[in-house]
Protein backbone atom coordinates (compact mmCIF):
# COMPACT_ATOMS: atom_id res chain seq x y z
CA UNK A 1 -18.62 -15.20 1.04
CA UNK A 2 -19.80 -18.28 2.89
CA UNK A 3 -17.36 -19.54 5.37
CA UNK A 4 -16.90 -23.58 4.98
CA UNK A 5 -14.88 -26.15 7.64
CA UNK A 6 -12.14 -28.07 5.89
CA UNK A 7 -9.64 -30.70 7.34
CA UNK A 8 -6.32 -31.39 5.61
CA UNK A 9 -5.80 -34.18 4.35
CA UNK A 10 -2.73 -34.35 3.05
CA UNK A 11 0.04 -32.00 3.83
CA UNK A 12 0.93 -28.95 2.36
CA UNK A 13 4.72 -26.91 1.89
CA UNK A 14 5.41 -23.37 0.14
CA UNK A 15 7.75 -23.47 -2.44
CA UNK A 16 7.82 -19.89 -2.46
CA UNK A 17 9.50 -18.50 1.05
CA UNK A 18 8.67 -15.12 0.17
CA UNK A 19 5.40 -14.17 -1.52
CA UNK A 20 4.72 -11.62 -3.64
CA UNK A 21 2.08 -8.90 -1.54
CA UNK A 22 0.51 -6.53 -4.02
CA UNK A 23 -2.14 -3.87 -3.35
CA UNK A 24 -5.23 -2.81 -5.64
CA UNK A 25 -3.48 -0.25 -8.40
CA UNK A 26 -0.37 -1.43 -8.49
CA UNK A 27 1.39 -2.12 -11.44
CA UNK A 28 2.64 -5.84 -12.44
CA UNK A 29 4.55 -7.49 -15.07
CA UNK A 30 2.88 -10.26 -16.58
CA UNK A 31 4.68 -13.06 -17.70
CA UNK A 32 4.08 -17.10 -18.27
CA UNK A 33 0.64 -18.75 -17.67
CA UNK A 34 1.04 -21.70 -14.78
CA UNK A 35 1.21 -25.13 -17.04
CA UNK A 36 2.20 -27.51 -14.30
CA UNK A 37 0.48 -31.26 -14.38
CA UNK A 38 -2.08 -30.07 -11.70
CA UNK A 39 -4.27 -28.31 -13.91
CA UNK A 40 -4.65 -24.86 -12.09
CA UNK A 41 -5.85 -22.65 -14.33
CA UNK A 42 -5.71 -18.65 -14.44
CA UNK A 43 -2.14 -17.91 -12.33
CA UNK A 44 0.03 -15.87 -14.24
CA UNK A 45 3.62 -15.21 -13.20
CA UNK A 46 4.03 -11.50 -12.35
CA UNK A 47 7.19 -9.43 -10.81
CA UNK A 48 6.70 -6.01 -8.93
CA UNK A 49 9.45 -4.04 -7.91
CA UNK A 50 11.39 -4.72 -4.83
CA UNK A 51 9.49 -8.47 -4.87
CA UNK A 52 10.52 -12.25 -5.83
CA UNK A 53 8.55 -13.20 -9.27
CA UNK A 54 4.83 -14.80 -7.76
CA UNK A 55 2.01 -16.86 -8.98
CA UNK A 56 -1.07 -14.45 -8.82
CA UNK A 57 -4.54 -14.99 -10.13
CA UNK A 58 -5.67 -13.95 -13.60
CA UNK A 59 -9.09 -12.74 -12.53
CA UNK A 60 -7.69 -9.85 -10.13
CA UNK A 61 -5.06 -8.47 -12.85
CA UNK A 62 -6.61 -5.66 -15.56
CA UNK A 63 -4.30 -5.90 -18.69
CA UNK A 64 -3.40 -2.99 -19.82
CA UNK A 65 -1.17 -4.01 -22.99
CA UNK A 66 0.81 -7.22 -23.57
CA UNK A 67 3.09 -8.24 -20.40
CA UNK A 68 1.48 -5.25 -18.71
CA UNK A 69 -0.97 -5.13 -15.81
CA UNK A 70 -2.67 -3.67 -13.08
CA UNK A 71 -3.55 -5.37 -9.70
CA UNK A 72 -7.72 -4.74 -9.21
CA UNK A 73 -7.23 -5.99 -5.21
CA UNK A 74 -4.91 -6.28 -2.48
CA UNK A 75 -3.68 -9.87 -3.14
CA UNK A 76 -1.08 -11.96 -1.01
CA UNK A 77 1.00 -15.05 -2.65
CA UNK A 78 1.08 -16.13 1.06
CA UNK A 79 0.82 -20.04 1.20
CA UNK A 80 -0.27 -21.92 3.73
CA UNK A 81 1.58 -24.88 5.48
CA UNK A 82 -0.61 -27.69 6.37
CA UNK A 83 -0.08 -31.01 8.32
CA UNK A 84 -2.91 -33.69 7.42
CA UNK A 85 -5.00 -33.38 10.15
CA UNK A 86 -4.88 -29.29 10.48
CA UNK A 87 -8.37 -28.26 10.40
CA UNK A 88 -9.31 -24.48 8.29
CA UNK A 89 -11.73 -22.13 7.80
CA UNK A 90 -12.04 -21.34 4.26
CA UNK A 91 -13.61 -18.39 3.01
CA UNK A 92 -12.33 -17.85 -0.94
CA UNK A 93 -12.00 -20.59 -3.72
CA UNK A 94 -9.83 -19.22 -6.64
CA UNK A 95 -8.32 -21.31 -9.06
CA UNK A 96 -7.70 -24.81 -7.49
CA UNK A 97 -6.98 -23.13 -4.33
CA UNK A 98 -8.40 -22.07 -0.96
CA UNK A 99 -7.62 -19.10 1.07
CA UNK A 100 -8.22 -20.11 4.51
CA UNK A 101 -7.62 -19.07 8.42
CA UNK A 102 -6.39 -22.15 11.10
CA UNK A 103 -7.92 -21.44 14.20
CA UNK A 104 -5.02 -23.26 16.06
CA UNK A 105 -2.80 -20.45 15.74
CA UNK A 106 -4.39 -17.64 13.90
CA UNK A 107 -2.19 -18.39 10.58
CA UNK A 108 -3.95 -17.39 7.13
CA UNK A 109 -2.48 -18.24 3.24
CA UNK A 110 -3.58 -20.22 0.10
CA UNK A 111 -4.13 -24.18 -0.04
CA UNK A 112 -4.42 -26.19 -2.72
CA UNK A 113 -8.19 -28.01 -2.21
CA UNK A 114 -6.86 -31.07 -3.62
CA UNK A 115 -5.36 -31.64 -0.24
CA UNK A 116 -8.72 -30.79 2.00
CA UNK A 117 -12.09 -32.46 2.55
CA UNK A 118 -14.93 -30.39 3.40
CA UNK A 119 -16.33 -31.17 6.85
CA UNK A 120 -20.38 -31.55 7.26
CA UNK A 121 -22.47 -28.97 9.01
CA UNK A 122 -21.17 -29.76 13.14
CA UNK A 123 -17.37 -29.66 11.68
CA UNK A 124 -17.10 -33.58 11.08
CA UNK A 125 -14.69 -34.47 8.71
């Protein structure tokens, strides 16, 4: 994966305090399909045991039967907070969102791209 410079530029807060963490093989239940007015498509609500209900990516769960899945990578919910300004390192696109490292203080999670700008080649916004 090519690693691209991004700046925020609009701030970013979880909703979700505690992410659901799942590893490659583990079993999920699969429930609604995300319909919210920002058009992200492919997250589907699943629940693991032990974990708060999370938003993970359809292309990374292998159906097994209706409601019923398994998890084909390790996969973190983790979201990342972002002031407008905060500049990232992005390194996965999935579904309307970016998962991305800030230098700054070493913090990693998933942004929404429709609050970053790519930056040019020498990190200009």
């Amino acid at each position: 994966m090519v690693e691209k410079t991004y700046v925020v530029t609009r701030a970013h807060v979880s909703e979700y305090p505690e992410p659901i963490s799942l590893k490659k093989g583990d079993l999920v239940s699969v429930g609604e399909k995300y319909d919210g007015p920002e058009n992200w498509e492919n997250w589907l609500l699943c629940s693991a045991p032990g974990q708060k209900d999370g938003w993970v990516p359809a292309q990374i769960i292998a159906l097994r039967e209706p409601g019923a899945g398994v998890i084909t990578e390790d996969y973190s919910a983790t979201e990342l907070n972002t002031v407008a300004g905060d500049r990232l390192i992005g390194s996965r696109v999935l579904n309307g969102w970016l998962w991305a490292d800030r230098p700054s203080d070493g913090a990693t999670g998933w942004v929404p791209m429709d609050t970053l700008r790519v930056c040019d080649i020498d990190g200009a916004p």
